[in-house]
N, C-alpha and C. Protein backbone atom coordinates (compact mmCIF):
# COMPACT_ATOMS: atom_id res chain seq x y z
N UNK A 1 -80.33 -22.38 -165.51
CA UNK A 1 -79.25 -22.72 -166.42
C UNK A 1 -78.84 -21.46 -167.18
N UNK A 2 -77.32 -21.19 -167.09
CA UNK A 2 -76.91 -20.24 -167.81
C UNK A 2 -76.01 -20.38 -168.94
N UNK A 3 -76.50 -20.19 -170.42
CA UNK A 3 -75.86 -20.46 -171.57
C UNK A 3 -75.02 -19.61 -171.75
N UNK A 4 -73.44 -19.59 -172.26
CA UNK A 4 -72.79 -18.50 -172.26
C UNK A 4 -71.65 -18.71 -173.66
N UNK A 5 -71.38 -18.03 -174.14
CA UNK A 5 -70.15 -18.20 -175.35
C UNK A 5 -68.80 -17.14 -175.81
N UNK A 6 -68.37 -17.74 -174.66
CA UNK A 6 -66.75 -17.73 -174.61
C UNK A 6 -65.76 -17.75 -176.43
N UNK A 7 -65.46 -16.42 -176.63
CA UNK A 7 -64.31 -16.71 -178.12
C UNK A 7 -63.09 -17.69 -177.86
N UNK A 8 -63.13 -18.43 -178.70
CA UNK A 8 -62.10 -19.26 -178.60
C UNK A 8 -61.04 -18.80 -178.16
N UNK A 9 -60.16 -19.52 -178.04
CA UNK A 9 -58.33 -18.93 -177.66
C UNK A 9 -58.08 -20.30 -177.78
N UNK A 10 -56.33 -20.04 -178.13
CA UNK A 10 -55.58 -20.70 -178.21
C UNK A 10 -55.12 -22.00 -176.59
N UNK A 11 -55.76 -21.28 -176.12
CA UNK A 11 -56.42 -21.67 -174.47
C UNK A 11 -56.96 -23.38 -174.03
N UNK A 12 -58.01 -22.73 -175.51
CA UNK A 12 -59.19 -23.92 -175.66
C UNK A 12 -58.29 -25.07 -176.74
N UNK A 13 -57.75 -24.84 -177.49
CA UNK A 13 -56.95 -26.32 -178.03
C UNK A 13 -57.12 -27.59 -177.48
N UNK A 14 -56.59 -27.47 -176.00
CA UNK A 14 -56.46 -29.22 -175.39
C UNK A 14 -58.21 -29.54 -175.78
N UNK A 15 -58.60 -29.32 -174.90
CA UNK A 15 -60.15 -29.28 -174.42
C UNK A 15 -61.21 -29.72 -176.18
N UNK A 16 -60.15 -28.43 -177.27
CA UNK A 16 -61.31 -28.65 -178.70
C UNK A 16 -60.51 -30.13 -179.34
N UNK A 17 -59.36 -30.63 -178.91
CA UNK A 17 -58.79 -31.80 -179.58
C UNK A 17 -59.13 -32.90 -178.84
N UNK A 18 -59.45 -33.09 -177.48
CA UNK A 18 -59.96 -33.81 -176.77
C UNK A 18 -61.78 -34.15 -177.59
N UNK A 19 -62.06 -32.98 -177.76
CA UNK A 19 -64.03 -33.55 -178.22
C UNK A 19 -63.56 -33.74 -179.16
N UNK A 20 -62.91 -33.08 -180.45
CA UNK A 20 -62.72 -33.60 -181.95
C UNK A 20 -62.43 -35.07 -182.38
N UNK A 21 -61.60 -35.73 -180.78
CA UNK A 21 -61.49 -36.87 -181.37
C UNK A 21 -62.27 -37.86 -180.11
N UNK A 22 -63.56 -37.21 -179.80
CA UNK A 22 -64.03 -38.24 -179.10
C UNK A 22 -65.41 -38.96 -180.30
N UNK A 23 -65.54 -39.85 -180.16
CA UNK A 23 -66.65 -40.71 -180.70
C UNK A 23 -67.56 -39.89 -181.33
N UNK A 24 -68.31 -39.80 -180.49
CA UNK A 24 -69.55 -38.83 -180.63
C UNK A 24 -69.71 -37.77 -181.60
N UNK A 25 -68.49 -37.15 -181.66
CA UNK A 25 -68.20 -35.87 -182.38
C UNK A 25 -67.60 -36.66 -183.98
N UNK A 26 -66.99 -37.38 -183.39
CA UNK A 26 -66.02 -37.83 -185.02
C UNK A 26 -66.98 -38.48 -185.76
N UNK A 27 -68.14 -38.57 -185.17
CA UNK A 27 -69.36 -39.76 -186.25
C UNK A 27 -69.84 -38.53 -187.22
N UNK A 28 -69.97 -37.44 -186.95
CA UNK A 28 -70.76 -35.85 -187.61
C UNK A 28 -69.41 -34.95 -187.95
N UNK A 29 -68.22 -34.80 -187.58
CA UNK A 29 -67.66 -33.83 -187.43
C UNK A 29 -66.08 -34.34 -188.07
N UNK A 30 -65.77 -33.72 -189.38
CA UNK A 30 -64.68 -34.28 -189.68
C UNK A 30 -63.95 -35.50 -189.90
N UNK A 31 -64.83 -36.65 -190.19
CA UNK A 31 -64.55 -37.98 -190.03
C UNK A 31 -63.87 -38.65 -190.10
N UNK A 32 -62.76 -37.90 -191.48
CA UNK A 32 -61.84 -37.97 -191.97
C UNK A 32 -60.25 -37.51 -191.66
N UNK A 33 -60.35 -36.73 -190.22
CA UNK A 33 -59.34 -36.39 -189.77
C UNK A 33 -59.32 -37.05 -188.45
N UNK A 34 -57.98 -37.27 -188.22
CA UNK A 34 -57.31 -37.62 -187.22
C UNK A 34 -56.26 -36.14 -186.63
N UNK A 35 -57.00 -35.95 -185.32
CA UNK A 35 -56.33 -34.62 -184.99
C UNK A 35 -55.86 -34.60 -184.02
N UNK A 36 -54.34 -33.69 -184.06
CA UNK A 36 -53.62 -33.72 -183.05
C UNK A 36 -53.52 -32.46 -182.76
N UNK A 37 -52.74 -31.80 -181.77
CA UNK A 37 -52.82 -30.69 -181.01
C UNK A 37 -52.16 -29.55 -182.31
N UNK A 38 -51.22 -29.77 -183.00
CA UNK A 38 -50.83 -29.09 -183.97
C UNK A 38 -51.06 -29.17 -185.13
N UNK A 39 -52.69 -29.93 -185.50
CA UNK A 39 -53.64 -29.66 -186.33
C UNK A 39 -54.57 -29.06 -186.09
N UNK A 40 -54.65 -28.79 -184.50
CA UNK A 40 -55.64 -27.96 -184.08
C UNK A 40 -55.49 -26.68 -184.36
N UNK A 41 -54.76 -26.51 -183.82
CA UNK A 41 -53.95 -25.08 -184.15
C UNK A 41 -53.55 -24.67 -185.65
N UNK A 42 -53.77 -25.09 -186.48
CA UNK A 42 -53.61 -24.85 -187.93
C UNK A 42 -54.79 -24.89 -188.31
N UNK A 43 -55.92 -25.56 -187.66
CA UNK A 43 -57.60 -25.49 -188.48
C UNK A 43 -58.47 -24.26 -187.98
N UNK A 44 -57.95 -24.20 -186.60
CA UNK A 44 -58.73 -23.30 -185.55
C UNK A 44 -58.05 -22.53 -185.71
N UNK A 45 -56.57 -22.06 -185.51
CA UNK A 45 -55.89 -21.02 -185.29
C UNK A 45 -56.42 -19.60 -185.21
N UNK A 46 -57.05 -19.89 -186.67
CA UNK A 46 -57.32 -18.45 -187.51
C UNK A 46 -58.55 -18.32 -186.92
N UNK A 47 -59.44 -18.77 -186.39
CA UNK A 47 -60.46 -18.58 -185.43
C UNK A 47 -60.90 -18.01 -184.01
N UNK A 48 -59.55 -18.41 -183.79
CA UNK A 48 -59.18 -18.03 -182.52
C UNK A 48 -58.93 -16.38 -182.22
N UNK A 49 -60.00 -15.54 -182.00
CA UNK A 49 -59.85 -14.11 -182.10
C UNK A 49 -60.79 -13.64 -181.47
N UNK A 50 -61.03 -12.67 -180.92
CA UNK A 50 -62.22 -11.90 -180.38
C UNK A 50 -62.64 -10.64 -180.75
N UNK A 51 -62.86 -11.14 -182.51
CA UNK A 51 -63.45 -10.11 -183.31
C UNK A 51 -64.89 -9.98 -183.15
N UNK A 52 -65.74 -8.60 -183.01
CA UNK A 52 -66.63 -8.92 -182.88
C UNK A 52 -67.18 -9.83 -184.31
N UNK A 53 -68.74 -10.02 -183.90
CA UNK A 53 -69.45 -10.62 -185.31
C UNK A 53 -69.74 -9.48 -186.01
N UNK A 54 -69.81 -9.38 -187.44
CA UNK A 54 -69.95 -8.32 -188.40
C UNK A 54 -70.82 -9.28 -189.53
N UNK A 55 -71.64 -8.63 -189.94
CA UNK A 55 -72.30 -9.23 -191.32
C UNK A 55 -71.68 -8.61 -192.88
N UNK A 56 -69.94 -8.30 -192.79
CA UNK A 56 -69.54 -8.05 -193.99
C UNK A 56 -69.66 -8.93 -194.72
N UNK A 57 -69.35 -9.00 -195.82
CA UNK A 57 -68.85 -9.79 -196.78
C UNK A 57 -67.37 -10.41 -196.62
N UNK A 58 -67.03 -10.56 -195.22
CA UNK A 58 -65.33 -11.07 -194.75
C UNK A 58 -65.50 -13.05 -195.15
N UNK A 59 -64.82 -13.16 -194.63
CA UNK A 59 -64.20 -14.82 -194.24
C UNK A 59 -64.15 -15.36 -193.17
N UNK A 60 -64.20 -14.27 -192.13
CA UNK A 60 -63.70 -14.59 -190.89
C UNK A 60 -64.90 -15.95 -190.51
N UNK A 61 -64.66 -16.46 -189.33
CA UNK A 61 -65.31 -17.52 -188.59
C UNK A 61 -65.31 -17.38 -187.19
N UNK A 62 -66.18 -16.97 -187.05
CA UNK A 62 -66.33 -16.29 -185.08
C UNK A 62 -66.91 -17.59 -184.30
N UNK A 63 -65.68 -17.81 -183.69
CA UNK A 63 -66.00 -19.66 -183.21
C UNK A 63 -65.75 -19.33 -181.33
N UNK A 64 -66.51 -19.97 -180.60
CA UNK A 64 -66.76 -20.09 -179.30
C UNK A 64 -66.96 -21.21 -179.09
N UNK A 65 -66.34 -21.07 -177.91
CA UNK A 65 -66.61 -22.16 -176.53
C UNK A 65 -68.08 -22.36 -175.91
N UNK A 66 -69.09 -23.10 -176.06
CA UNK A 66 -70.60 -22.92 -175.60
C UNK A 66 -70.14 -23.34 -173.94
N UNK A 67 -70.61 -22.60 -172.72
CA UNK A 67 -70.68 -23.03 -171.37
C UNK A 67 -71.71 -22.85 -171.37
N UNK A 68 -72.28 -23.65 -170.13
CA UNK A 68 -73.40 -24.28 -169.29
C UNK A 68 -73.43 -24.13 -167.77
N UNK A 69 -73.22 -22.81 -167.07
CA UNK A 69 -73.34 -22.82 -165.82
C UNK A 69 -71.80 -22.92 -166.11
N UNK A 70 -71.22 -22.15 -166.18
CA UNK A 70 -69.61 -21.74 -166.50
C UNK A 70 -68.91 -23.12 -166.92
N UNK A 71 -69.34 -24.40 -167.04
CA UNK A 71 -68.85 -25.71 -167.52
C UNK A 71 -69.06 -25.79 -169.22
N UNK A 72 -68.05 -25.52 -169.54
CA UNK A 72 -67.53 -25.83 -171.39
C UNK A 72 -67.82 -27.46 -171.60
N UNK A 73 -68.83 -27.19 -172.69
CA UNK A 73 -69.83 -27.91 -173.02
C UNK A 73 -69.44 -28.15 -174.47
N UNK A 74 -69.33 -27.70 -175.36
CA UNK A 74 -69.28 -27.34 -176.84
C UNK A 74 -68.55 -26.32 -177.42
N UNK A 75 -68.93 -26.75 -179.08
CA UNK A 75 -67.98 -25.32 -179.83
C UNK A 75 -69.38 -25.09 -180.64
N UNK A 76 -69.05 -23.87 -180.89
CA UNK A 76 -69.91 -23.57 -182.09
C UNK A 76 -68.86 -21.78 -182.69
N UNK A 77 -69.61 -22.35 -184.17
CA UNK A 77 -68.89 -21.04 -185.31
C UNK A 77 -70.10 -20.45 -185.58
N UNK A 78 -70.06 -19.14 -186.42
CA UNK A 78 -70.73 -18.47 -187.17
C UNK A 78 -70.17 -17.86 -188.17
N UNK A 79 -70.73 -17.86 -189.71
CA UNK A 79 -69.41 -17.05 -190.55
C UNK A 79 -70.81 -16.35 -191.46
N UNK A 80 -70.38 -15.40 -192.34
CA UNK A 80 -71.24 -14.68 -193.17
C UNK A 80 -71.76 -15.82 -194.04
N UNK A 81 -73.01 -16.50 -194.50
CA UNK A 81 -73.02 -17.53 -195.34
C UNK A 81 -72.80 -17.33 -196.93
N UNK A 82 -72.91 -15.82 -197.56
CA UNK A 82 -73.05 -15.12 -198.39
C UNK A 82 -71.77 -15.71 -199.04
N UNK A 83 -70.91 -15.57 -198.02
CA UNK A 83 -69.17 -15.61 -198.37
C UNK A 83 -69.10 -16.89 -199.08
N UNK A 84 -69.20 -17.52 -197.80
CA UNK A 84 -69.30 -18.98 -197.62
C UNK A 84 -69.82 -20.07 -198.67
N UNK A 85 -70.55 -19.66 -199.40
CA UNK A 85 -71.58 -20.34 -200.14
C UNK A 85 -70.55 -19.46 -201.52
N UNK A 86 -70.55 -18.34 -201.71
CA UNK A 86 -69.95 -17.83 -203.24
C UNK A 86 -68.86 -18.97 -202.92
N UNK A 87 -68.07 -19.31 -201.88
CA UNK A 87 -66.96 -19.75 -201.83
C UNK A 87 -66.37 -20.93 -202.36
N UNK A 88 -67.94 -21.75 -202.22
CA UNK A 88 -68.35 -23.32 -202.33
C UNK A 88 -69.79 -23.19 -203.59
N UNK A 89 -69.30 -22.61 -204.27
CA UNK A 89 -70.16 -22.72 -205.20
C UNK A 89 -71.95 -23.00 -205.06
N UNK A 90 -72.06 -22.56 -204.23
CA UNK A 90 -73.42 -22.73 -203.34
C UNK A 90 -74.41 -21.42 -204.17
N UNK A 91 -75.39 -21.58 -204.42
CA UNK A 91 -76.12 -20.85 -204.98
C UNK A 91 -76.99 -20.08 -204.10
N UNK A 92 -77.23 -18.85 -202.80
CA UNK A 92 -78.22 -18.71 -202.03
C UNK A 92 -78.60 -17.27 -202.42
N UNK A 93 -78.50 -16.65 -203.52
CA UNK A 93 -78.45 -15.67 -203.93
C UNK A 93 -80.48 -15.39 -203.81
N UNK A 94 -81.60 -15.96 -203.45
CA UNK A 94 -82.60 -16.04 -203.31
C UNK A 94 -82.66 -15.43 -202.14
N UNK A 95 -81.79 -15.61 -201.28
CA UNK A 95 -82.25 -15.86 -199.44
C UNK A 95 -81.67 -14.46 -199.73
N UNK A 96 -83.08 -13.16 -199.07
CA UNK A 96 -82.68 -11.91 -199.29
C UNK A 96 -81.73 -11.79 -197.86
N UNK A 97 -81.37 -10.58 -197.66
CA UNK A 97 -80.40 -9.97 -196.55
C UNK A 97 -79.30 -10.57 -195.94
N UNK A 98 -79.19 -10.44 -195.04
CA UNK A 98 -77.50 -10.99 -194.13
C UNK A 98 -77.77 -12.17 -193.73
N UNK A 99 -77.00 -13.00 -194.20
CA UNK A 99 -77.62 -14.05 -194.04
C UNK A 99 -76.06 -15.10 -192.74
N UNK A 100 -76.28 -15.86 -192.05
CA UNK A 100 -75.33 -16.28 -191.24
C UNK A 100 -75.06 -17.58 -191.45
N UNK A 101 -74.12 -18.90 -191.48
CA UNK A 101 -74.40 -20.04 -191.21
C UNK A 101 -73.90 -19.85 -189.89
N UNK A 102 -74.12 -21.43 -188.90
CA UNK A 102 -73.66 -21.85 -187.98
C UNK A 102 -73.35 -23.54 -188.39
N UNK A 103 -72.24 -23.57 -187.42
CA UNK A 103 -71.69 -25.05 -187.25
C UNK A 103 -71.39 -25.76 -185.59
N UNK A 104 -72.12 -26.44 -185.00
CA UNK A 104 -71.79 -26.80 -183.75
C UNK A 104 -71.60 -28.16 -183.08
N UNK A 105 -71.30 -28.70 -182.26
CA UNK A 105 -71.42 -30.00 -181.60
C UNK A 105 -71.21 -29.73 -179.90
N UNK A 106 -71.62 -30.61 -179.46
CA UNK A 106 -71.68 -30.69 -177.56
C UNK A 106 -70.66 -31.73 -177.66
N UNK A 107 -69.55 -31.30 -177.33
CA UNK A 107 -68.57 -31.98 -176.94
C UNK A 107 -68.32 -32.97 -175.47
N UNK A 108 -68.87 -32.42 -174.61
CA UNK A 108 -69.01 -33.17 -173.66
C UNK A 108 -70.26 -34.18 -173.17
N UNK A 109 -69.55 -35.33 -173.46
CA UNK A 109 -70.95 -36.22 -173.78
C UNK A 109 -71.72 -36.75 -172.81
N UNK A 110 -71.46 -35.67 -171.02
CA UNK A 110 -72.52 -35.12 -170.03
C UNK A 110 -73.57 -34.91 -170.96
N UNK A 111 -73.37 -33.93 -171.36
CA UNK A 111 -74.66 -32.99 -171.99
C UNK A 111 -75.43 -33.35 -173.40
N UNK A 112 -74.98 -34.36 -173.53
CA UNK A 112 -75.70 -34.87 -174.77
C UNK A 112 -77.22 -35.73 -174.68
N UNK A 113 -78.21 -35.66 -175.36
CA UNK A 113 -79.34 -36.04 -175.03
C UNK A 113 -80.47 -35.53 -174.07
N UNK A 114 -79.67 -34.52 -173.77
CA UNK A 114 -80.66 -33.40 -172.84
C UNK A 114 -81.58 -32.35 -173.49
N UNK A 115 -81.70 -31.96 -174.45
CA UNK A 115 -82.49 -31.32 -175.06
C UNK A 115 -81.82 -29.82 -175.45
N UNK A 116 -80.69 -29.92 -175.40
CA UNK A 116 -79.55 -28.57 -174.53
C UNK A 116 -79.46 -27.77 -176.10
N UNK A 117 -79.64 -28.62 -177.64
CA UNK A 117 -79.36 -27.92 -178.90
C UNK A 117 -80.00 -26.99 -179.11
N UNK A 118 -80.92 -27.29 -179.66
CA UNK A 118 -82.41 -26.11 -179.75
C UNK A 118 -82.06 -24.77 -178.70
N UNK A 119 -82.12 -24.76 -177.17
CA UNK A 119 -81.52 -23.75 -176.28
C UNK A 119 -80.75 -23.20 -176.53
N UNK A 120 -79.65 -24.03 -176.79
CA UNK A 120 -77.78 -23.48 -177.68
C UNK A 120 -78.49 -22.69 -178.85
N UNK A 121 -78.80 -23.20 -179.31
CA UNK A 121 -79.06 -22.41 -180.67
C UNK A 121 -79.68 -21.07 -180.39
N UNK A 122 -80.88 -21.00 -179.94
CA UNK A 122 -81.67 -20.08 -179.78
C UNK A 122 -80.97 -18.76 -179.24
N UNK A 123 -80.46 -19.42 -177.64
CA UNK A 123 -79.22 -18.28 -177.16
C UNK A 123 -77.83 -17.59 -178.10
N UNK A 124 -77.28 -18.56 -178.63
CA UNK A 124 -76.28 -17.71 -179.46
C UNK A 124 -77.02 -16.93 -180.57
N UNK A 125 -78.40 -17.38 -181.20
CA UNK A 125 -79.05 -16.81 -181.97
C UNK A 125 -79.24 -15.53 -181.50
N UNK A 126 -80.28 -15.18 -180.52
CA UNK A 126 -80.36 -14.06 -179.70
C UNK A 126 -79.23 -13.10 -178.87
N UNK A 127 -78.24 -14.27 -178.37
CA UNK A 127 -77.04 -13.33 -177.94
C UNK A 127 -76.05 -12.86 -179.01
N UNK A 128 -75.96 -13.35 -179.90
CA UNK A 128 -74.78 -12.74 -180.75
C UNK A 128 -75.13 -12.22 -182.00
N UNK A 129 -76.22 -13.29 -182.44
CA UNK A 129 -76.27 -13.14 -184.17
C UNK A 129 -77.24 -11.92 -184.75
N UNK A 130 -78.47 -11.91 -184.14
CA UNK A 130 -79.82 -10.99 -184.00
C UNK A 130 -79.33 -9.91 -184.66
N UNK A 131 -77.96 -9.00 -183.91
CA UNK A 131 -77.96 -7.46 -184.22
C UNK A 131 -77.80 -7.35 -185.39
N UNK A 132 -76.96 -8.67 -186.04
CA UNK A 132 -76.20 -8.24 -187.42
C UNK A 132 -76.42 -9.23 -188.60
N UNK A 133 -77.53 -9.99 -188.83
CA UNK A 133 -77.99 -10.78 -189.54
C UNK A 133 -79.73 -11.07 -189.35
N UNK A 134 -80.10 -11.28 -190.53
CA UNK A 134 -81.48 -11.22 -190.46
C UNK A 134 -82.13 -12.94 -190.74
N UNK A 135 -81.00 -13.84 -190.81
CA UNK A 135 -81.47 -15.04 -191.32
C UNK A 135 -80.00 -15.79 -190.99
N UNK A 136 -80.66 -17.00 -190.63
CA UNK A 136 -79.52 -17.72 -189.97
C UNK A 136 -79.35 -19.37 -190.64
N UNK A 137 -78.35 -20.12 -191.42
CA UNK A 137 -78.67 -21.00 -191.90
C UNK A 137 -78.14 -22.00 -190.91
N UNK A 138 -78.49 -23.26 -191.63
CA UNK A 138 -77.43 -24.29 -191.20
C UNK A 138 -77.76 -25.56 -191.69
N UNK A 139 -76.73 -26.38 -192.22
CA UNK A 139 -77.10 -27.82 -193.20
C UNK A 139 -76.56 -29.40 -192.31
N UNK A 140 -77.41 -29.57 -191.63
CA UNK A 140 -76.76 -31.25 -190.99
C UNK A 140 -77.04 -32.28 -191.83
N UNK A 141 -76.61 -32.95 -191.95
CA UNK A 141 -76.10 -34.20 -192.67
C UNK A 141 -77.82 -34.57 -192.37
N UNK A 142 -78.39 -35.16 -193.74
CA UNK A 142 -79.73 -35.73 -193.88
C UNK A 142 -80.01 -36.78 -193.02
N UNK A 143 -79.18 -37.44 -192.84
CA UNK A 143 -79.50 -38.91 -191.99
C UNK A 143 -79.49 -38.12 -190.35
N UNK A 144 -79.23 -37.12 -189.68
CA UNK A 144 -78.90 -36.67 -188.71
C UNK A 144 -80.03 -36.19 -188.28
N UNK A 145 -81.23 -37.22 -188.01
CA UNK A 145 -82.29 -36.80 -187.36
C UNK A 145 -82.66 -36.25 -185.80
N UNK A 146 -81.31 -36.45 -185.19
CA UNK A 146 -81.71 -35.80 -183.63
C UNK A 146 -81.38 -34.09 -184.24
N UNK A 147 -80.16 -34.07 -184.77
CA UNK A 147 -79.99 -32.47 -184.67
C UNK A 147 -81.12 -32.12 -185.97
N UNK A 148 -82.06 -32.53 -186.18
CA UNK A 148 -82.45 -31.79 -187.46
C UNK A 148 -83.98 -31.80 -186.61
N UNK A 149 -84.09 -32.40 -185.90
CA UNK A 149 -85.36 -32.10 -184.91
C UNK A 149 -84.87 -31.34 -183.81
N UNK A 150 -83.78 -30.68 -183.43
CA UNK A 150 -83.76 -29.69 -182.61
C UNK A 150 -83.30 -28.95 -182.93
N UNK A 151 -82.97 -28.57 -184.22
CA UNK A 151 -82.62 -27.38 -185.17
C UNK A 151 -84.27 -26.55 -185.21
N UNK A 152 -85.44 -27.67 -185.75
CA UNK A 152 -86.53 -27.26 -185.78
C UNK A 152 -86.87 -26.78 -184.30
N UNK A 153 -87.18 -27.31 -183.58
CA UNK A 153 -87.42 -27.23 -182.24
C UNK A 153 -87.18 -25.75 -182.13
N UNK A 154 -85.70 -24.90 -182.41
CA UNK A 154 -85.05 -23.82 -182.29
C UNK A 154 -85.55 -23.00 -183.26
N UNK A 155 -86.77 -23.31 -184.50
CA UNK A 155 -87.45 -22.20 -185.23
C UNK A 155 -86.57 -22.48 -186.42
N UNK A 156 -85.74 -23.45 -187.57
CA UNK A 156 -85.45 -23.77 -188.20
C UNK A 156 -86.49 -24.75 -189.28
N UNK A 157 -86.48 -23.89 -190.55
CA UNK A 157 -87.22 -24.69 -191.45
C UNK A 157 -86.36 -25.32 -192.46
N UNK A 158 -86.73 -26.39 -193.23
CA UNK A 158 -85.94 -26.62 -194.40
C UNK A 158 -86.34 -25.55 -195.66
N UNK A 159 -85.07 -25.81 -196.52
CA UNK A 159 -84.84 -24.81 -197.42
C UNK A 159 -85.28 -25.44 -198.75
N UNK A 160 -86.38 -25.65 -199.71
CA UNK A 160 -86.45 -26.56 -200.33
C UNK A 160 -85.75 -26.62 -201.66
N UNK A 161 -85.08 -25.06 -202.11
CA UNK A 161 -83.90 -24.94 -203.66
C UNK A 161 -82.87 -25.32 -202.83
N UNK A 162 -82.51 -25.79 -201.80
CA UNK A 162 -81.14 -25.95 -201.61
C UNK A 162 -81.13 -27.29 -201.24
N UNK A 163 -81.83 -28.21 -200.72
CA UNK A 163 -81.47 -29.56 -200.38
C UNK A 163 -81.13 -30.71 -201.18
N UNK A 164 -80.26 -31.49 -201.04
CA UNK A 164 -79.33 -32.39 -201.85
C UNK A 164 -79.47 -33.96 -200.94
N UNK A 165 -79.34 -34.39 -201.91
CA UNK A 165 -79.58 -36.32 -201.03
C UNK A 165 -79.05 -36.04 -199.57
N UNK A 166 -77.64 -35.97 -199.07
CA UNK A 166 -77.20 -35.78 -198.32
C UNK A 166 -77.46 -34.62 -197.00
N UNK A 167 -77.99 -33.83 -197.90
CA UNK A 167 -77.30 -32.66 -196.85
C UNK A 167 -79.04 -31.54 -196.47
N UNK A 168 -79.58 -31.52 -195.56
CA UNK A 168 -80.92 -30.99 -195.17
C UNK A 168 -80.29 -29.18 -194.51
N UNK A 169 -80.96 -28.76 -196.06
CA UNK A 169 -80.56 -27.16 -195.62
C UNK A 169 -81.33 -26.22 -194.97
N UNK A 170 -81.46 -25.91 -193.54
CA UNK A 170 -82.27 -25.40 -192.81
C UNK A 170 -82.01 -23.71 -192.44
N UNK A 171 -83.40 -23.03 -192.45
CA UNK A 171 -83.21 -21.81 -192.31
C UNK A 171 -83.91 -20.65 -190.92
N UNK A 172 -83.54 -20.23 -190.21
CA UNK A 172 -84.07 -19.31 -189.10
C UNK A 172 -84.32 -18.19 -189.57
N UNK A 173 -85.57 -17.08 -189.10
CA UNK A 173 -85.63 -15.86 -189.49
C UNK A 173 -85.12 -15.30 -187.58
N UNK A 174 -84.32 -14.30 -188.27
CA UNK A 174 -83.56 -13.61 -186.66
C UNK A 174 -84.09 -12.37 -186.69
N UNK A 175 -85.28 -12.01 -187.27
CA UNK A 175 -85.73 -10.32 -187.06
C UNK A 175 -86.59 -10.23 -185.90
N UNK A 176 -87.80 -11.03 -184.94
CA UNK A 176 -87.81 -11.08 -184.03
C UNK A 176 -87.11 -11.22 -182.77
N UNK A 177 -85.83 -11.31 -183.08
CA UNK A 177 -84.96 -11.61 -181.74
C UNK A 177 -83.95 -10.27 -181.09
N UNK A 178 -84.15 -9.43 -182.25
CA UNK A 178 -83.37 -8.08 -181.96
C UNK A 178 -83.92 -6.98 -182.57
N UNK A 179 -84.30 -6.21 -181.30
CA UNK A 179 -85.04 -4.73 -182.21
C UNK A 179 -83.48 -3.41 -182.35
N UNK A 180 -82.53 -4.27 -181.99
CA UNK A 180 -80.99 -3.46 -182.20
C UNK A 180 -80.73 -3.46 -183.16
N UNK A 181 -80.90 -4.37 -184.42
CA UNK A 181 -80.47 -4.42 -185.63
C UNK A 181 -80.97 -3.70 -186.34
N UNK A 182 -82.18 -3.18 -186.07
CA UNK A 182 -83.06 -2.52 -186.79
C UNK A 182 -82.54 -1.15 -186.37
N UNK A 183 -82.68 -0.72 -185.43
CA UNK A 183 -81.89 0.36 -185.26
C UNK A 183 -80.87 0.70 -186.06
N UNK A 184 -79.61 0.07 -185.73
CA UNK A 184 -78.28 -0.08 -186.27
C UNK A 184 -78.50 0.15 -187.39
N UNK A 185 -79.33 -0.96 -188.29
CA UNK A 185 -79.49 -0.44 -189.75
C UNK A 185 -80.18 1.03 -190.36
N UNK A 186 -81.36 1.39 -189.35
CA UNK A 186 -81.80 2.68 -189.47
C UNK A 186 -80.45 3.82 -189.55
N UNK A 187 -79.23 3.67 -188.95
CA UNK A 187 -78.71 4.89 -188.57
C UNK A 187 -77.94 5.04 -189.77
């Protein structure tokens, strides 16, 4: 099995409005919207780029297509969480260095129940995030016990100053997964 992550494009629209409003996805993902092709394009739009990932202090949101043996499977984002959190009044000023969130779902509901998250995770962890972040977050909805057991599964702990009735804030250390970053930062 080959995990792979494709930058969005304007390409991917049909395909990301098709999972956004399938079942599966709308129970975790936006619940509250009803989306059409030219809401897609106004939420994603700005996503849609093939910047690399950078651990500035930006805004940006580096969002991909997850494939599976070249079959588009999912989306997943990554954004600086630093940003993210000053942005939303989020307090993570504890969690030392570069810190990343992620946001994802398996859109194609082939691949659901296969064990495929934890893998997803791990791979974009190692393929993208490693060089330029040292800690990787991510918060699923508390009641969301499949993804919060394969968040763990993927080396995710809970965060215990940050968790709220709702929301289970989980954290990865990414310094074993890239001896490039270390470099990079050496130079």
């Amino acid at each position: 099995m080959n995990i792979t992550f494709v930058p969005l494009t304007e390409l991917h629209f049909p395909l990301l409005l098709n999972w956004l409003e399938s079942t599966h996805v709308k129970e975790r993902w936006d619940q509250d919207i009803v989306y059409t092709l030219e809401l897609v394009k106004e939420k994603f739009g700005e996503h849609a780029h093939a910047f690399l990932i950078s651990n500035k202090q930006d805004k940006l949101t580096y969002a991909y297509i997850i494939k599976v043996d070249d079959e588009a499977i999912g989306y997943i984002q990554a954004y600086n969480a630093k940003a993210h959190a000053e942005d939303n009044d989020i307090d993570i000023s504890f969690i030392e260095g570069q810190v990343c969130g992620i946001d994802l779902f398996i859109g194609n509901k082939q691949f659901l129940h296969k064990g495929l998250g934890a893998i997803i995770i791990e791979e974009f962890c190692r393929q993208l995030l490693a060089e330029h972040f040292a800690k990787c977050l991510i918060d699923p909805e508390s009641n969301n016990e499949i993804a919060i057991r394969s968040f763990q599964k993927a080396g995710f702990k809970a965060v215990p100053q940050l968790q709220t009735e709702n929301i289970t804030w989980m954290i990865k250390e990414l310094d074993n997964l890239s001896s490039n970053r270390k470099i990079n930062e050496q130079r």
